[in-house]
PDB file of N, CA and C in Angstrom:
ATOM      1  N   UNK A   1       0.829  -1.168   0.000  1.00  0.00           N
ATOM      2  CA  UNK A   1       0.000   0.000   0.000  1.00  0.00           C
ATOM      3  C   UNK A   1       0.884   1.245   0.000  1.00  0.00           C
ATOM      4  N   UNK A   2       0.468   2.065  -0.856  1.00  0.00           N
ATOM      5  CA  UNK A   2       1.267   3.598  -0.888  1.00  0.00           C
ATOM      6  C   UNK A   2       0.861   4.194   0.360  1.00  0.00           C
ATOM      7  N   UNK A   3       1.629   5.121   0.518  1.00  0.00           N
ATOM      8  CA  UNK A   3       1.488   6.569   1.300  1.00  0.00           C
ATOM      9  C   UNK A   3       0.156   6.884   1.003  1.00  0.00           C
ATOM     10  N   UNK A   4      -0.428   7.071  -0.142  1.00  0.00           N
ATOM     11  CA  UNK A   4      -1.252   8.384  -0.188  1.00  0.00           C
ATOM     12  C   UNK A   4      -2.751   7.132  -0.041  1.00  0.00           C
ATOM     13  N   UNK A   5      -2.577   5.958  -0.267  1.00  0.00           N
ATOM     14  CA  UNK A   5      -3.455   4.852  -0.136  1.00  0.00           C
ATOM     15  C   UNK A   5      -3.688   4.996   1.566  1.00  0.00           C
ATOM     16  N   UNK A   6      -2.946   5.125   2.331  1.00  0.00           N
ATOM     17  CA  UNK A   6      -2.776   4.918   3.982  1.00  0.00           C
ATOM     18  C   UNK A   6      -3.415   5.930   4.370  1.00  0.00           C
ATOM     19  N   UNK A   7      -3.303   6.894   3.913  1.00  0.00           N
ATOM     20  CA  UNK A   7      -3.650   8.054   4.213  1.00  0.00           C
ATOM     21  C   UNK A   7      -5.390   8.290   3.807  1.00  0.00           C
ATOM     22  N   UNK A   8      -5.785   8.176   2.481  1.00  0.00           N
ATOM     23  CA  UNK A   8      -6.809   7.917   1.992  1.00  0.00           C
ATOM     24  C   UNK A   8      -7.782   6.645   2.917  1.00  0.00           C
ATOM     25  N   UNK A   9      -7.416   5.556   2.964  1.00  0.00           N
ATOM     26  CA  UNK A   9      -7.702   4.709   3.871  1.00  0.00           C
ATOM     27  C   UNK A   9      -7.952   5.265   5.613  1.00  0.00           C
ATOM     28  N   UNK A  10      -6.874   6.060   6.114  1.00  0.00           N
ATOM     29  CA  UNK A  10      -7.348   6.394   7.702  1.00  0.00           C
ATOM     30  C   UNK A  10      -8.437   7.399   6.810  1.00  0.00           C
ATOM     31  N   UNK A  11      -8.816   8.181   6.254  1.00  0.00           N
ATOM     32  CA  UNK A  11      -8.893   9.487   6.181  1.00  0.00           C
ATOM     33  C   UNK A  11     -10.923   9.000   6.086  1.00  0.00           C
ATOM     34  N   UNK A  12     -10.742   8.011   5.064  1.00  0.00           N
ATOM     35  CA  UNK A  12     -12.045   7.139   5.217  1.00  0.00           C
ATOM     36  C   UNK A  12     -12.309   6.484   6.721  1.00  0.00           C
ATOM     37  N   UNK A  13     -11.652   5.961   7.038  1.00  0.00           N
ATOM     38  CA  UNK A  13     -12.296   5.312   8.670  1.00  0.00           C
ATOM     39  C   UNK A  13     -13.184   6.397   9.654  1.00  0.00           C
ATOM     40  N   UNK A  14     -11.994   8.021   9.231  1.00  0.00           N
ATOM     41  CA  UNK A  14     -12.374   8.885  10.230  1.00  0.00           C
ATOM     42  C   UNK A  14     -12.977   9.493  10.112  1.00  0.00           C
ATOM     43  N   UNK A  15     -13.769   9.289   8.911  1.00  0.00           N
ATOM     44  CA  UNK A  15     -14.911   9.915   8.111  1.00  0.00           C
ATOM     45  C   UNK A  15     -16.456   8.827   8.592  1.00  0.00           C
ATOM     46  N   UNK A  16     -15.780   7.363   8.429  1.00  0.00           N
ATOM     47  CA  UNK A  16     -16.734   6.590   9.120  1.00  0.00           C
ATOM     48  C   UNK A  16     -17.285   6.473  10.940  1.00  0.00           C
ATOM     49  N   UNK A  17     -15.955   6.838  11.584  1.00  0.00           N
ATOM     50  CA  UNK A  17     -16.010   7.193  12.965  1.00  0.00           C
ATOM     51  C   UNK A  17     -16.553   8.611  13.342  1.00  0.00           C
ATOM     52  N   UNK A  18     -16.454   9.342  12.589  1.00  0.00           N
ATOM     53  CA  UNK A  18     -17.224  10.775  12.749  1.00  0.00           C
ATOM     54  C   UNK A  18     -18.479  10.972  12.816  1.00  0.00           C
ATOM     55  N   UNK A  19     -18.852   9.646  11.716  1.00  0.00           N
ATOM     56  CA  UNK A  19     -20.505   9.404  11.342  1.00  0.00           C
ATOM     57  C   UNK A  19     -20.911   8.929  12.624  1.00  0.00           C
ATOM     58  N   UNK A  20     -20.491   7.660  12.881  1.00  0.00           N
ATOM     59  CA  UNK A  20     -21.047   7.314  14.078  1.00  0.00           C
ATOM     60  C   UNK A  20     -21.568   7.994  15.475  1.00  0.00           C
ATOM     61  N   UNK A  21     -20.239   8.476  15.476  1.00  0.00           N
ATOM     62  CA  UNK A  21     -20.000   9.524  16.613  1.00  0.00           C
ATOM     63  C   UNK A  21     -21.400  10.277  16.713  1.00  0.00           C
ATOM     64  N   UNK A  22     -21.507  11.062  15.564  1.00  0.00           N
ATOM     65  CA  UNK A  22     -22.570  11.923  15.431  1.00  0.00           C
ATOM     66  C   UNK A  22     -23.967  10.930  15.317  1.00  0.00           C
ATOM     67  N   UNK A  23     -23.980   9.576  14.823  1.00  0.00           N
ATOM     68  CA  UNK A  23     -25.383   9.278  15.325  1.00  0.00           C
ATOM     69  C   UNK A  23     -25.508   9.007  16.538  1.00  0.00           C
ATOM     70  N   UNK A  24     -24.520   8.464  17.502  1.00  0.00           N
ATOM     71  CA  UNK A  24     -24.612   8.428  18.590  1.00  0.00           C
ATOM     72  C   UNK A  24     -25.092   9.370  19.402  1.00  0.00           C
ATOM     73  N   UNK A  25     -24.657  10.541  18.931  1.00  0.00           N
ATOM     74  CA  UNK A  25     -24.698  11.746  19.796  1.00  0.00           C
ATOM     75  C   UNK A  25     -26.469  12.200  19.377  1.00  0.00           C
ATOM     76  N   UNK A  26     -26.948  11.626  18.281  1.00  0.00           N
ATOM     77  CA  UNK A  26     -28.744  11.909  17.932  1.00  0.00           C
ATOM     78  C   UNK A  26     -29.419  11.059  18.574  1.00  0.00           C
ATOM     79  N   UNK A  27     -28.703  10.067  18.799  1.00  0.00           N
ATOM     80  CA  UNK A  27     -29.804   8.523  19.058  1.00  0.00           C
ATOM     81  C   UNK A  27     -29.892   9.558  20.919  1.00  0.00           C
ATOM     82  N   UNK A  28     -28.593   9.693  21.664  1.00  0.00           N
ATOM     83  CA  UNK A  28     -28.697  10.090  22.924  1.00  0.00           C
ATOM     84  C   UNK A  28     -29.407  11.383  22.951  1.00  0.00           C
ATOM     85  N   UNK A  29     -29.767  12.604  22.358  1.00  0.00           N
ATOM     86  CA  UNK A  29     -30.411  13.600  22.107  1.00  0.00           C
ATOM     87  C   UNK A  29     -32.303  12.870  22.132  1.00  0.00           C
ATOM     88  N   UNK A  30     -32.281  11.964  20.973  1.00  0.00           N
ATOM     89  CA  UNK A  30     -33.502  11.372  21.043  1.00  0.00           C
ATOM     90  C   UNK A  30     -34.146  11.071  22.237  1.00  0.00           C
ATOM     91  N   UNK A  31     -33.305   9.993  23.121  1.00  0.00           N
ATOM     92  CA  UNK A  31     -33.280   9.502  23.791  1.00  0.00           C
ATOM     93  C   UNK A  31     -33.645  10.070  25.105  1.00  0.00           C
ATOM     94  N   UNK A  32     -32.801  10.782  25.329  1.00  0.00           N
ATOM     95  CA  UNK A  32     -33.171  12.428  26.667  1.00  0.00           C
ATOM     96  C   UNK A  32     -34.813  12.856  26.079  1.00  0.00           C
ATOM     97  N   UNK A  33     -34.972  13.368  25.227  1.00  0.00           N
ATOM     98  CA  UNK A  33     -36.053  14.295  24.505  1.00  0.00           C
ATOM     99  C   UNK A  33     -36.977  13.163  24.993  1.00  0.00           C
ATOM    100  N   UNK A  34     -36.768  11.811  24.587  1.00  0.00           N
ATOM    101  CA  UNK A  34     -38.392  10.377  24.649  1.00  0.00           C
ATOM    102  C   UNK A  34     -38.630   9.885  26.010  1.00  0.00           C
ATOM    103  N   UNK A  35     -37.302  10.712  27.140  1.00  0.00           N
ATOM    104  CA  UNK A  35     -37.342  10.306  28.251  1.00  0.00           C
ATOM    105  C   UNK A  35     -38.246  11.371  28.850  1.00  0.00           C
ATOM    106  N   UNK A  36     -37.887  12.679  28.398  1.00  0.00           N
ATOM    107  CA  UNK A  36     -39.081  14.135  28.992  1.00  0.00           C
ATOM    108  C   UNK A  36     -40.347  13.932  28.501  1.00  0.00           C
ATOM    109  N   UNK A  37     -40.285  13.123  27.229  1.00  0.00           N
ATOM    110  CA  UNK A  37     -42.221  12.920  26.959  1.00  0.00           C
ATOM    111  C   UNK A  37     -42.669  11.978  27.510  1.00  0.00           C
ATOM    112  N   UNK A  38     -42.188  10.863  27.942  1.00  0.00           N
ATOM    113  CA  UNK A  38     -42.231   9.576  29.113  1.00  0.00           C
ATOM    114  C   UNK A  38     -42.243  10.245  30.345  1.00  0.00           C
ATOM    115  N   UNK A  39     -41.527  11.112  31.248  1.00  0.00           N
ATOM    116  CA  UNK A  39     -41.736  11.757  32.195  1.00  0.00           C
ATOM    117  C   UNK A  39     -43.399  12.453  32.196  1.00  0.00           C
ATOM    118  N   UNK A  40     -43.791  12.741  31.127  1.00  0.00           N
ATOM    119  CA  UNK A  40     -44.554  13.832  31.320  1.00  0.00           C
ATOM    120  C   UNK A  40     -46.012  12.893  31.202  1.00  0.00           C
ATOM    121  N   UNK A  41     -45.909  12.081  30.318  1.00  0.00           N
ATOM    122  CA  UNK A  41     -47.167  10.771  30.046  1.00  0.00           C
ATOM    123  C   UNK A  41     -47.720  10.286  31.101  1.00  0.00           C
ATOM    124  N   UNK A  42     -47.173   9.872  32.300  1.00  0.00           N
ATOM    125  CA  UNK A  42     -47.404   9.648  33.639  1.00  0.00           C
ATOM    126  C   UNK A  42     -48.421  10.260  34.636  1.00  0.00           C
ATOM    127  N   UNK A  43     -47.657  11.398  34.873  1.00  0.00           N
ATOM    128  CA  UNK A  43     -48.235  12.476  35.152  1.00  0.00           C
ATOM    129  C   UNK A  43     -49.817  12.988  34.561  1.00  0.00           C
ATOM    130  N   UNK A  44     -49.677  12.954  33.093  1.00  0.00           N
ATOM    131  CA  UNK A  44     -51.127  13.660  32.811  1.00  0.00           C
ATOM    132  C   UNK A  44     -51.424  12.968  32.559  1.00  0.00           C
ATOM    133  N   UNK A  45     -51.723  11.254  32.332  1.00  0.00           N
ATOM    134  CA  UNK A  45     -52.940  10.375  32.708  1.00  0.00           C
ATOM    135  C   UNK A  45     -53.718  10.354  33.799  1.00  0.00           C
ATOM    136  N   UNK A  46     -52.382  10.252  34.657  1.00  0.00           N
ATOM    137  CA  UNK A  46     -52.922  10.647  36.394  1.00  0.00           C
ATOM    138  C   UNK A  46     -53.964  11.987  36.252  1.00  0.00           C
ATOM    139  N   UNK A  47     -53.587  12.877  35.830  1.00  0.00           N
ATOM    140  CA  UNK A  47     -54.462  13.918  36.102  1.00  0.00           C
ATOM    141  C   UNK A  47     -55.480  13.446  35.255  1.00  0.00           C
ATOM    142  N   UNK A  48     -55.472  13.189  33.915  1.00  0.00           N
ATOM    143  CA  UNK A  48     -56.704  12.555  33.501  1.00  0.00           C
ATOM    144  C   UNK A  48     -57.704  11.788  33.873  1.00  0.00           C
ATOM    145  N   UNK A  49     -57.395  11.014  34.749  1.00  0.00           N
ATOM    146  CA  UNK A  49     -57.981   9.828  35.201  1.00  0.00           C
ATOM    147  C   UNK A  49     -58.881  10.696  36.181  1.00  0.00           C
ATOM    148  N   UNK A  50     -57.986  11.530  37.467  1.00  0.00           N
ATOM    149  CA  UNK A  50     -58.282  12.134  38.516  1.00  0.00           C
ATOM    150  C   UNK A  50     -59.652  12.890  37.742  1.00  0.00           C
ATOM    151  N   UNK A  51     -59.494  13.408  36.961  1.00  0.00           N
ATOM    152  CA  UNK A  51     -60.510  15.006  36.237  1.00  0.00           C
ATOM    153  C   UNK A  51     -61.435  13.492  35.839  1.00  0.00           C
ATOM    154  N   UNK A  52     -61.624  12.597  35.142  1.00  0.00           N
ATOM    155  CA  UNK A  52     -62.864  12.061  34.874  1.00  0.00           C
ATOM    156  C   UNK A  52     -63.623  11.605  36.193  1.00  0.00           C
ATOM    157  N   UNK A  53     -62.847  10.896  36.931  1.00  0.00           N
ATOM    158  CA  UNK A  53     -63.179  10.518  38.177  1.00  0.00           C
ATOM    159  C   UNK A  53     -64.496  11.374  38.869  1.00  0.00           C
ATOM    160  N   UNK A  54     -63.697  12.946  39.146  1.00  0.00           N
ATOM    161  CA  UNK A  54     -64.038  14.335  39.929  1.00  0.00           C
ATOM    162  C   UNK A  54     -65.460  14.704  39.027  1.00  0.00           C
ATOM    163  N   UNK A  55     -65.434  14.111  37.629  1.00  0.00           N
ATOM    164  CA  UNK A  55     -66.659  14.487  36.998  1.00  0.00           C
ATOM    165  C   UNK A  55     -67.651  13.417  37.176  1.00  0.00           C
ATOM    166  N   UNK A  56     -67.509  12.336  37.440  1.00  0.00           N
ATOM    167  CA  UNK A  56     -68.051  11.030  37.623  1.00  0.00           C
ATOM    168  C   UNK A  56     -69.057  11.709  38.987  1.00  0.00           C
ATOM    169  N   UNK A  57     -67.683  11.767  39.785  1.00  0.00           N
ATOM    170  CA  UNK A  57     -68.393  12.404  41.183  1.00  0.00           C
ATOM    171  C   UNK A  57     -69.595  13.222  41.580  1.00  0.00           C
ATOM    172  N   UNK A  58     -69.033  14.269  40.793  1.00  0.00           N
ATOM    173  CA  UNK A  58     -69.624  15.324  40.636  1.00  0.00           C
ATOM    174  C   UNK A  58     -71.157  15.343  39.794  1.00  0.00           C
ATOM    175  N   UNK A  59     -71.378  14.118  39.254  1.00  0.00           N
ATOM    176  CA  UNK A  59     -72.627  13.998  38.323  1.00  0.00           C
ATOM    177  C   UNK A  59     -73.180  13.221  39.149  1.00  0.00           C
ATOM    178  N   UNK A  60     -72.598  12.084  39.727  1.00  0.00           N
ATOM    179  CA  UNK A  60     -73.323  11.455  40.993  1.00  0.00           C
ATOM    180  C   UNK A  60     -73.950  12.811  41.966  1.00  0.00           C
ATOM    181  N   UNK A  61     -73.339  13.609  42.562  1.00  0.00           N
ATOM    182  CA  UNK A  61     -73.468  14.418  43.607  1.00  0.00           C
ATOM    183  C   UNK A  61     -74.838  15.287  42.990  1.00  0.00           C
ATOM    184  N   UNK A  62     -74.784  15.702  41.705  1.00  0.00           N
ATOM    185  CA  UNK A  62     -75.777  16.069  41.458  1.00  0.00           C
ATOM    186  C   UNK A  62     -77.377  15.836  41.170  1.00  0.00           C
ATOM    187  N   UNK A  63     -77.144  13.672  40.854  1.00  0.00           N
ATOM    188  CA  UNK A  63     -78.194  13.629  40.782  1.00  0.00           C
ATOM    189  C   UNK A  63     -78.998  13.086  42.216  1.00  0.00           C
ATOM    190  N   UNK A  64     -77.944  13.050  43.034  1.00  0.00           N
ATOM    191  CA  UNK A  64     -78.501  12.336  44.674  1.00  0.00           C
ATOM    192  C   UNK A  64     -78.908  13.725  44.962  1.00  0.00           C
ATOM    193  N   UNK A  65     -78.314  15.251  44.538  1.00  0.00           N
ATOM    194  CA  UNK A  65     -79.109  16.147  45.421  1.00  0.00           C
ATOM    195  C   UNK A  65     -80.239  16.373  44.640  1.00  0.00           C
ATOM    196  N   UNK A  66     -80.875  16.062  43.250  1.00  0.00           N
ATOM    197  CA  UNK A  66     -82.107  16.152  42.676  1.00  0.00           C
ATOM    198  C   UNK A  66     -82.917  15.150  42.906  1.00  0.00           C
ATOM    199  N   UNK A  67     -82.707  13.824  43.019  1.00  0.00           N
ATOM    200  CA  UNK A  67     -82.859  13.049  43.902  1.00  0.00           C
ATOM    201  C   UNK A  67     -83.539  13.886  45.132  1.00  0.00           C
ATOM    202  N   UNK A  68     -82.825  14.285  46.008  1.00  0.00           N
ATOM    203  CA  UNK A  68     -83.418  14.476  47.606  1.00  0.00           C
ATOM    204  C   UNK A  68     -84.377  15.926  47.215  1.00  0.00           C
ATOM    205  N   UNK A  69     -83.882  16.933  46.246  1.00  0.00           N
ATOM    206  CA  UNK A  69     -85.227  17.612  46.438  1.00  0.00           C
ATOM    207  C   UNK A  69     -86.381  17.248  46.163  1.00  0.00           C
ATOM    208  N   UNK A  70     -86.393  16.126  44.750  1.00  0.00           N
ATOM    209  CA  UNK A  70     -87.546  15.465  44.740  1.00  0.00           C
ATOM    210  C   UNK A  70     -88.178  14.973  45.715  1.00  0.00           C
ATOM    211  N   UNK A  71     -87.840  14.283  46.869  1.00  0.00           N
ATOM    212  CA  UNK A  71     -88.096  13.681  48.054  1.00  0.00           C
ATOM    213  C   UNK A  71     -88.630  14.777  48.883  1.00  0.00           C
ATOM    214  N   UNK A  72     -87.855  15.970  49.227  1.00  0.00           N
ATOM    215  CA  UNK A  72     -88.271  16.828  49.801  1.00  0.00           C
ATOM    216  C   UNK A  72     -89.942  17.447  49.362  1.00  0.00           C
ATOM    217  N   UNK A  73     -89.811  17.809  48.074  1.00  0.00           N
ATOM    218  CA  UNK A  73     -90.907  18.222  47.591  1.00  0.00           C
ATOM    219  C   UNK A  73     -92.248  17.328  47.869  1.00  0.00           C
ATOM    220  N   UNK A  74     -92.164  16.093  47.370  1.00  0.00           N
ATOM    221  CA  UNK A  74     -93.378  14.976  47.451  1.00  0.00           C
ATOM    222  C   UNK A  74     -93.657  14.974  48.793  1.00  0.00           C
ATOM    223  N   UNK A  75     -92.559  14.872  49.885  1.00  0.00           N
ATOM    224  CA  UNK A  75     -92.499  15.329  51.589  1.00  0.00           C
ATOM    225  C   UNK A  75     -93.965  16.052  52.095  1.00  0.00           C
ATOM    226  N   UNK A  76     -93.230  17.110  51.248  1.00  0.00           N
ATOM    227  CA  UNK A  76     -93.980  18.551  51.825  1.00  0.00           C
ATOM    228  C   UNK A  76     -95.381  18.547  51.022  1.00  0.00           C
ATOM    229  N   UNK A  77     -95.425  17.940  50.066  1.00  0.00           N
ATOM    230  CA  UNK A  77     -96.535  17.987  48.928  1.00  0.00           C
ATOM    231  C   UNK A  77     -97.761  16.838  49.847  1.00  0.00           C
ATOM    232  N   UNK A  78     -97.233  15.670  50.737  1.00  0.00           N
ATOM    233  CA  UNK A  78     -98.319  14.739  51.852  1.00  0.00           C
ATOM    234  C   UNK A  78     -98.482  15.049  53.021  1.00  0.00           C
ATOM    235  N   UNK A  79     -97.000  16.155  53.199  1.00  0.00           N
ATOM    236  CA  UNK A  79     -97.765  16.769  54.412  1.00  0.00           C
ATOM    237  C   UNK A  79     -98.738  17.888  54.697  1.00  0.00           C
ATOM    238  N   UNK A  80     -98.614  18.499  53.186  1.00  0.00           N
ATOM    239  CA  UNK A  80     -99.752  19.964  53.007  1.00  0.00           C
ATOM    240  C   UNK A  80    -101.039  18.911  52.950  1.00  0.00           C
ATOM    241  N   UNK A  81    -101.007  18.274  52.136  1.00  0.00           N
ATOM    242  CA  UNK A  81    -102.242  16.994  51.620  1.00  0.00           C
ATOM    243  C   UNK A  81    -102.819  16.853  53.234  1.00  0.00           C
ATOM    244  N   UNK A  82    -102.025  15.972  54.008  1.00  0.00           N
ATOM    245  CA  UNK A  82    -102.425  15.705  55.128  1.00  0.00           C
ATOM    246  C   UNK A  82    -103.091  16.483  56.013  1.00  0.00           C
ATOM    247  N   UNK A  83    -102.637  17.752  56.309  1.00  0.00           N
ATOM    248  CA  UNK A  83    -102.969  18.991  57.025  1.00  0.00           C
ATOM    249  C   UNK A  83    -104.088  19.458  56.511  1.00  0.00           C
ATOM    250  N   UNK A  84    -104.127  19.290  55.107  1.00  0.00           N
ATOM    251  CA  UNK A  84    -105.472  19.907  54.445  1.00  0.00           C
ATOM    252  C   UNK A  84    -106.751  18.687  54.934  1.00  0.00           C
ATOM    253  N   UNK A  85    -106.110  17.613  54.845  1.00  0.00           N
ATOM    254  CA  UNK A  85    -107.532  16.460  55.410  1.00  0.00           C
ATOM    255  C   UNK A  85    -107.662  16.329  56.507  1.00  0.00           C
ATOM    256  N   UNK A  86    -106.529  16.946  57.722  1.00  0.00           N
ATOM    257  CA  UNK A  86    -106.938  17.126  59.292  1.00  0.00           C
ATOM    258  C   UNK A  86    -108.161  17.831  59.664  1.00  0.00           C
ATOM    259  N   UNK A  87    -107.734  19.525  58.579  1.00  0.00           N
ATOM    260  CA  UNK A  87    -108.249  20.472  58.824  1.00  0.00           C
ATOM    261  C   UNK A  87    -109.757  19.719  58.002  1.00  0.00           C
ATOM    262  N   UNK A  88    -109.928  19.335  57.181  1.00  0.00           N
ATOM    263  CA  UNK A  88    -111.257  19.467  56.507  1.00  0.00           C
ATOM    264  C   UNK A  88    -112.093  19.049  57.872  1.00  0.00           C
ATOM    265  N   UNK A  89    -111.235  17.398  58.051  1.00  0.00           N
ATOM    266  CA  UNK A  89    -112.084  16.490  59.104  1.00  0.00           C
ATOM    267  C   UNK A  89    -112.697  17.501  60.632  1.00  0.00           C
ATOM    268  N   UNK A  90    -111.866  17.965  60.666  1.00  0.00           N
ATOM    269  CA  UNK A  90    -111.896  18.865  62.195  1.00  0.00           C
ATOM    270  C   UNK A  90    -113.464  19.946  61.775  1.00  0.00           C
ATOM    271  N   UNK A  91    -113.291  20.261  60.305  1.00  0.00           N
ATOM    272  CA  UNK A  91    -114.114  21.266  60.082  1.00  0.00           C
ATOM    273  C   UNK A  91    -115.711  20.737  59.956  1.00  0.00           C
ATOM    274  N   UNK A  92    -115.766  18.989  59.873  1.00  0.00           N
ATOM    275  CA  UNK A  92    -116.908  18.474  59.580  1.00  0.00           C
ATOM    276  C   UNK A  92    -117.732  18.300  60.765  1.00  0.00           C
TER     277      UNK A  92
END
């Protein structure tokens, strides 16, 4: 092999080791970057989950208190009833 063959030859390797180098250095860039969107995925399911949950709740809560005014109302609606048939009877 000549001189300028040896030379040509490293000159290629360090052209091939440069490459690498530099995908290495993307794959680890990637890598950091897929680790902060993995960090962050965690987190806002959790909150997702929490916020459907709190609405779950919250629609329950609303229909047990329509629920109880109904109750209240029909309540008050047998006890006016009632009072009105005390009073009639008393009046007969």
């Amino acid at each position: 092999m000549s001189n300028s063959e040896t030379v040509y030859q490293l000159q290629k390797q360090m052209v091939q080791k440069e490459k690498e180098l530099l995908q290495k250095e993307v794959d680890e860039e990637l890598n950091k970057q897929h680790q902060g969107v993995q960090n962050w995925e965690t987190p806002t399911a959790v909150l997702e989950e929490m916020l459907v949950a709190q609405k779950d709740r919250d629609q329950a809560l609303m229909s047990r208190l329509l629920l109880a005014n109904e109750e209240r109302d029909e309540a008050l609606l047998r006890a006016r009833r009632l009072q009105q048939a005390a009073e009639y009877d008393s009046d007969r």
